[in-house]
Protein backbone atom coordinates (compact mmCIF):
# COMPACT_ATOMS: atom_id res chain seq x y z
CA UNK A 1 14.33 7.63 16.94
CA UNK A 2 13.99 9.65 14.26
CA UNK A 3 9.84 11.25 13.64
CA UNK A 4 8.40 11.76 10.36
CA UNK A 5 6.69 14.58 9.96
CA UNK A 6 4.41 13.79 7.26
CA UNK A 7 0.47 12.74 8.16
CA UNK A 8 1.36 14.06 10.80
CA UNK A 9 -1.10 16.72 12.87
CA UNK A 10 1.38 20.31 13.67
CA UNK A 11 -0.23 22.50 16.39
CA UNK A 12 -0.34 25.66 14.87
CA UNK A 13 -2.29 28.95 14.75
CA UNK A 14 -3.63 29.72 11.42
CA UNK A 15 -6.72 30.06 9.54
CA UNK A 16 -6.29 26.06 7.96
CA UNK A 17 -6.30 24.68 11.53
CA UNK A 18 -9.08 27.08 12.78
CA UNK A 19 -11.51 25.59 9.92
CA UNK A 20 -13.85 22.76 10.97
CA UNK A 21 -12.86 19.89 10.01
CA UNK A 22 -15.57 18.65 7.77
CA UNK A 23 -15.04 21.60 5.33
CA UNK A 24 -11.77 20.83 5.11
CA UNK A 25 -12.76 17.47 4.04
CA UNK A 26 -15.34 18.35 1.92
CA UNK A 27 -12.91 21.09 0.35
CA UNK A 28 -10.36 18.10 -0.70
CA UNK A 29 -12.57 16.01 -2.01
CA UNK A 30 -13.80 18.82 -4.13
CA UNK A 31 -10.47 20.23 -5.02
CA UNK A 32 -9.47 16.38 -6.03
CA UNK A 33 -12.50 15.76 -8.67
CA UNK A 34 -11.69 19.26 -9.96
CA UNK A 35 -8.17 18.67 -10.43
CA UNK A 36 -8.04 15.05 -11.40
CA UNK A 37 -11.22 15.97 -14.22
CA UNK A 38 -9.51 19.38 -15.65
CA UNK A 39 -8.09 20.18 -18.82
CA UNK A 40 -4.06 19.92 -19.13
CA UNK A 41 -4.13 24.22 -19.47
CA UNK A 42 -5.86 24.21 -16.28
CA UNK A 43 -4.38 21.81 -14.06
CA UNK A 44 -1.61 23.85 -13.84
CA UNK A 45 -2.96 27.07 -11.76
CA UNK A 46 -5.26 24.92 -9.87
CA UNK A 47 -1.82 23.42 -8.39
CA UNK A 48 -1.17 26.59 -7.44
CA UNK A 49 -3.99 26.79 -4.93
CA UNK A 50 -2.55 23.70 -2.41
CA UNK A 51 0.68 25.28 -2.96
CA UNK A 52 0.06 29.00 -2.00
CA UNK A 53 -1.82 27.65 1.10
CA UNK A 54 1.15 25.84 2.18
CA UNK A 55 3.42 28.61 1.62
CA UNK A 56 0.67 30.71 3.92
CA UNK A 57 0.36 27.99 6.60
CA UNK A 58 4.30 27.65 6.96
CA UNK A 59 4.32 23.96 5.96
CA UNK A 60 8.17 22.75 6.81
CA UNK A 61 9.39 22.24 3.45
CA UNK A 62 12.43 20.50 3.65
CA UNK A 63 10.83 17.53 6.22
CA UNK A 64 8.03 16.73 3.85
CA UNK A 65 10.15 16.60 0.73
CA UNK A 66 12.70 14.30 1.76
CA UNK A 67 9.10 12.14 3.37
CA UNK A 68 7.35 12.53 -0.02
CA UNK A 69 9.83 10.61 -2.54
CA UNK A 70 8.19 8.06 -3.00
CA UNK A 71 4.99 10.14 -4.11
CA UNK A 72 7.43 12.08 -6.33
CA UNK A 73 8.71 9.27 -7.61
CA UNK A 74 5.07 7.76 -8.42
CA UNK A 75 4.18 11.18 -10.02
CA UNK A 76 7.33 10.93 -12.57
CA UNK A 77 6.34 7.56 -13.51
CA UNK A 78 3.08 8.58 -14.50
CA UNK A 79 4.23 11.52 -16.30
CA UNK A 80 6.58 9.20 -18.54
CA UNK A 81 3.74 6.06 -18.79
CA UNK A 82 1.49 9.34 -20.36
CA UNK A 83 4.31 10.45 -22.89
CA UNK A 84 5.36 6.56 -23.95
CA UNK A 85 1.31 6.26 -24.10
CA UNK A 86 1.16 8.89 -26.61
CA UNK A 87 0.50 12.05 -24.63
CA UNK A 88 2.03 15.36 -25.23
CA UNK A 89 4.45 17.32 -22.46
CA UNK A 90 1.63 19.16 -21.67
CA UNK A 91 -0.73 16.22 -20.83
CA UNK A 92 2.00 14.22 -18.93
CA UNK A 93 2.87 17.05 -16.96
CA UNK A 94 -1.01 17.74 -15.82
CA UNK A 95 -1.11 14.01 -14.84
CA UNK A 96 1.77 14.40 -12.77
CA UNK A 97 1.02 17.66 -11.28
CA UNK A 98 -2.59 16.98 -10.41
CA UNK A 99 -1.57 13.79 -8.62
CA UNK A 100 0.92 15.78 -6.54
CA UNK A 101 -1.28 18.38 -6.01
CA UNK A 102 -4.11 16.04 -4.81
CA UNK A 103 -1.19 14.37 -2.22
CA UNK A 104 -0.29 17.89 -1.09
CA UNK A 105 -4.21 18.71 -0.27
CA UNK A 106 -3.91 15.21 1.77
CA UNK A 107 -1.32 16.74 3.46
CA UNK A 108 -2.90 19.44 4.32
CA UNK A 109 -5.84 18.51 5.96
CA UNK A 110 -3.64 15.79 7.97
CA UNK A 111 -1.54 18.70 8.75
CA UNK A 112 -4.25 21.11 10.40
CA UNK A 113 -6.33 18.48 12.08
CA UNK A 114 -6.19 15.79 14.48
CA UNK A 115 -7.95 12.85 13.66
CA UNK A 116 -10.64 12.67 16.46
CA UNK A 117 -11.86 16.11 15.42
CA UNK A 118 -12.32 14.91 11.92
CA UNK A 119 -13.51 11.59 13.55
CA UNK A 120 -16.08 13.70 15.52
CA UNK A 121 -17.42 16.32 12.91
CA UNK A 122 -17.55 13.75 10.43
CA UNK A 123 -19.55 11.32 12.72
CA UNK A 124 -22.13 14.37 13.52
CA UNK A 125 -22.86 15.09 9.67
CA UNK A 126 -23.06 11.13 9.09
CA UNK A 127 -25.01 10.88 11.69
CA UNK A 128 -28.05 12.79 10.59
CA UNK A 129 -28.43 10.37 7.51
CA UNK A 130 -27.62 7.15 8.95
CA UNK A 131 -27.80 7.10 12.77
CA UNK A 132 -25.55 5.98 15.11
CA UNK A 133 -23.83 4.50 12.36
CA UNK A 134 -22.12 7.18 11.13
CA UNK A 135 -20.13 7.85 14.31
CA UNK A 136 -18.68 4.09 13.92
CA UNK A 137 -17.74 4.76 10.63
CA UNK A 138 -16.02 7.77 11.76
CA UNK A 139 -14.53 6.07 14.41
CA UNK A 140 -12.86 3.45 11.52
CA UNK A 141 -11.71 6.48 9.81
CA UNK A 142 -9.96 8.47 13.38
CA UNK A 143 -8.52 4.93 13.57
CA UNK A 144 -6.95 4.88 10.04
CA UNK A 145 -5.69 8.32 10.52
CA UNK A 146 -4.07 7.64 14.04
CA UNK A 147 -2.63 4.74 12.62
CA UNK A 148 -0.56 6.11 9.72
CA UNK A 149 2.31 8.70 11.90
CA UNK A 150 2.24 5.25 14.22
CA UNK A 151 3.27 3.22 10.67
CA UNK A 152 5.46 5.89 8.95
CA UNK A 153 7.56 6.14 12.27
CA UNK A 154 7.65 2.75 12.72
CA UNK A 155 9.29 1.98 9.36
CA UNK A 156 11.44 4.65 9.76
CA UNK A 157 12.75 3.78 13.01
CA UNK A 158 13.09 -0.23 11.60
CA UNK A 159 15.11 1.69 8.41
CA UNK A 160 17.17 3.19 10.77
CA UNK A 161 18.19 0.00 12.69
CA UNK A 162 19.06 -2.12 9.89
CA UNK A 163 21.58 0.63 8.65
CA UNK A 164 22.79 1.06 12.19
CA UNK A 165 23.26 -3.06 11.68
CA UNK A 166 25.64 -1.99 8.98
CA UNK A 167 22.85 -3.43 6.31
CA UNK A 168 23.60 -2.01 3.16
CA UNK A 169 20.70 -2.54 0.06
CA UNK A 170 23.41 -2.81 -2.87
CA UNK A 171 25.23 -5.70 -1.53
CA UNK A 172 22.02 -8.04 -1.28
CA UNK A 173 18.94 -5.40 -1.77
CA UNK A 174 16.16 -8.34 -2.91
CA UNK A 175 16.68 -10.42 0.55
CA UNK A 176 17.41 -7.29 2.51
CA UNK A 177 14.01 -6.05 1.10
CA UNK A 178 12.43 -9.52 2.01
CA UNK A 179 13.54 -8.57 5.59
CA UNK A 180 12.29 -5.32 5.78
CA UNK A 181 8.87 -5.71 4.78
CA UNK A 182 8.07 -8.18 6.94
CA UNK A 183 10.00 -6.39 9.92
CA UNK A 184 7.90 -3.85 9.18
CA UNK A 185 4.48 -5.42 8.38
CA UNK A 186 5.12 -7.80 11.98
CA UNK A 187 5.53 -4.13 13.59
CA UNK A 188 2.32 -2.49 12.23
CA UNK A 189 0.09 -5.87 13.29
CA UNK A 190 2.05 -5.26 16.72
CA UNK A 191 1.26 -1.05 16.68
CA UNK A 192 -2.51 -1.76 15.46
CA UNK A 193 -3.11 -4.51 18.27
CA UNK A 194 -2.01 -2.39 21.13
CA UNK A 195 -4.10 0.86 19.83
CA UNK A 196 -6.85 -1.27 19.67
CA UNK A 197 -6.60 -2.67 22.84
CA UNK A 198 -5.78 0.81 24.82
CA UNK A 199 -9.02 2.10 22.92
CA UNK A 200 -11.02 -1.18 23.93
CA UNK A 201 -8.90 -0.90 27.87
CA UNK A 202 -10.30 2.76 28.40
CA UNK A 203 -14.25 1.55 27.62
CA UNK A 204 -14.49 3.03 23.36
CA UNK A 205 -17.78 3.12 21.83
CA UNK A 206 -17.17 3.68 18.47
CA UNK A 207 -21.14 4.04 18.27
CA UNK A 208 -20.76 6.83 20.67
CA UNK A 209 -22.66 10.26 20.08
CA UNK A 210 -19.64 12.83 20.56
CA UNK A 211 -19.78 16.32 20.51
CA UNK A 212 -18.31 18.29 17.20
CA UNK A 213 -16.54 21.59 15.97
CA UNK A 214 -18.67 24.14 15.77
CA UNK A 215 -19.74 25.59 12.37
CA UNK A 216 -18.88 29.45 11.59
CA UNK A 217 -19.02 32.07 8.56
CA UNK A 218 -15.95 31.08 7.17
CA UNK A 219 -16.93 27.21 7.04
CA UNK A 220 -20.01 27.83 5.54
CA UNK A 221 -18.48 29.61 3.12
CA UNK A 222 -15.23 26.81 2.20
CA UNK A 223 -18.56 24.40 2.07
CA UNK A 224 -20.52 26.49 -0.58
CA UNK A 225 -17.45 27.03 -2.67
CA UNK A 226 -16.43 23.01 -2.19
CA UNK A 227 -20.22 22.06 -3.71
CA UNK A 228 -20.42 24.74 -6.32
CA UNK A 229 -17.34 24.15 -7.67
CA UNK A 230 -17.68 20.90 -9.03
CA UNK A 231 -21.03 21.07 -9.76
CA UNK A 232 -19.75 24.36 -12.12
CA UNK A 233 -17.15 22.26 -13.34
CA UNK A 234 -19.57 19.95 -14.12
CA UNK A 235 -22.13 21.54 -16.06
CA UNK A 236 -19.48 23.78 -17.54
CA UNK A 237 -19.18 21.84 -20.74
CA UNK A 238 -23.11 21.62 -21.27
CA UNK A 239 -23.35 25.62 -21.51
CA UNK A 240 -20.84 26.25 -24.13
């Protein structure tokens, strides 16, 4: 069977992976209301950032292009919905860039960390404002995470079958469609039961106090930049 590659975690050695995992987070969800809130002239280089970080962390190109289509093919339609809207080339293309920029970042992060040590880090931080509580919502989240490669390569490998059936979408592509989809969405109920049971078979507390990533310079430092930013950004327009 065939393995996607994208949302998927890579084992690597590079400075990405070696960042905790909650300033990662915290550094896409900044880079995301920075992009998605910028001027059309600036969208541009800030796509550069995500892009430049991929290039440094060796991100295999030609796997998560042919995996991203569909996102590339969301981020053209937005780009021509913003020019029959009204928008110049300039704003359509921001829309469109920022969008792919902000799936890139996704990709990133899913890229460099495995989802229990975002599960973990992220339950620690939560937990100092809401108890116990915040490790269960964690938990949802490692969940969510571990349950996307299991969906993507599940739909792949039911792809795969239908065209080794000698399917073909242009002879009847609505019913062959019909088929699919709920080949696939019976296989993902199937995939989510049996992770949930192996977690539930091996005694999981999702309420469980588990120990996190450590915190360094360097995180400290992706963590100051990821508040500042946006609150910059922010208050920007005020101080002209």
């Amino acid at each position: 069977m065939a393995e996607a590659v994208i949302f998927h975690y890579r084992d690597a050695d590079n400075l990405l992976t070696r960042l905790n995992p909650n300033a990662k987070l915290l550094a896409l969800l900044s880079y995301s209301i920075v992009v998605s809130s910028a001027p059309s002239a600036v969208v541009l280089p800030l796509a550069l950032l995500p892009l430049l970080t991929a290039l440094a962390v060796h991100l295999p190109w030609r796997g998560y292009l042919r995996e991203s289509l569909f996102f590339i093919v969301i981020a053209v339609a937005m780009g021509m919905t913003a020019i029959l809207s009204g928008d110049d080339g300039l704003e359509a293309a921001a829309s469109s860039v920022s969008f792919l920029s902000m799936v890139l970042s996704s990709i990133l992060l899913t890229d460099s960390t495995m989802p229990d040590e975002l599960s973990r880090s992220l339950g620690a931080a939560l937990s100092h404002v809401i108890g116990r509580l915040g490790y269960s919502l964690a938990s949802a989240l490692e969940i969510t995470l571990s349950m996307i490669p299991l969906i993507i390569d599940g739909s792949i490998s039911m792809y795969e079958s239908y065209r080794a059936r000698g399917a073909s979408f242009s002879s009847h592509p609505l019913r062959l469609l019909c088929q699919l989809s709920v080949s696939m969405l019976s296989s993902i109920l199937d995939k989510a039961e049996m992770y949930i049971d192996a977690l539930y078979s091996r005694g999981y507390d999702a309420s469980k106090r588990r120990a996190s990533a450590p915190y360094r310079m360097r995180d400290w430092l992706v963590i100051a930049i990821s508040i500042a930013v946006p609150i910059m950004a922010l208050i920007h327009p005020y101080l002209r």
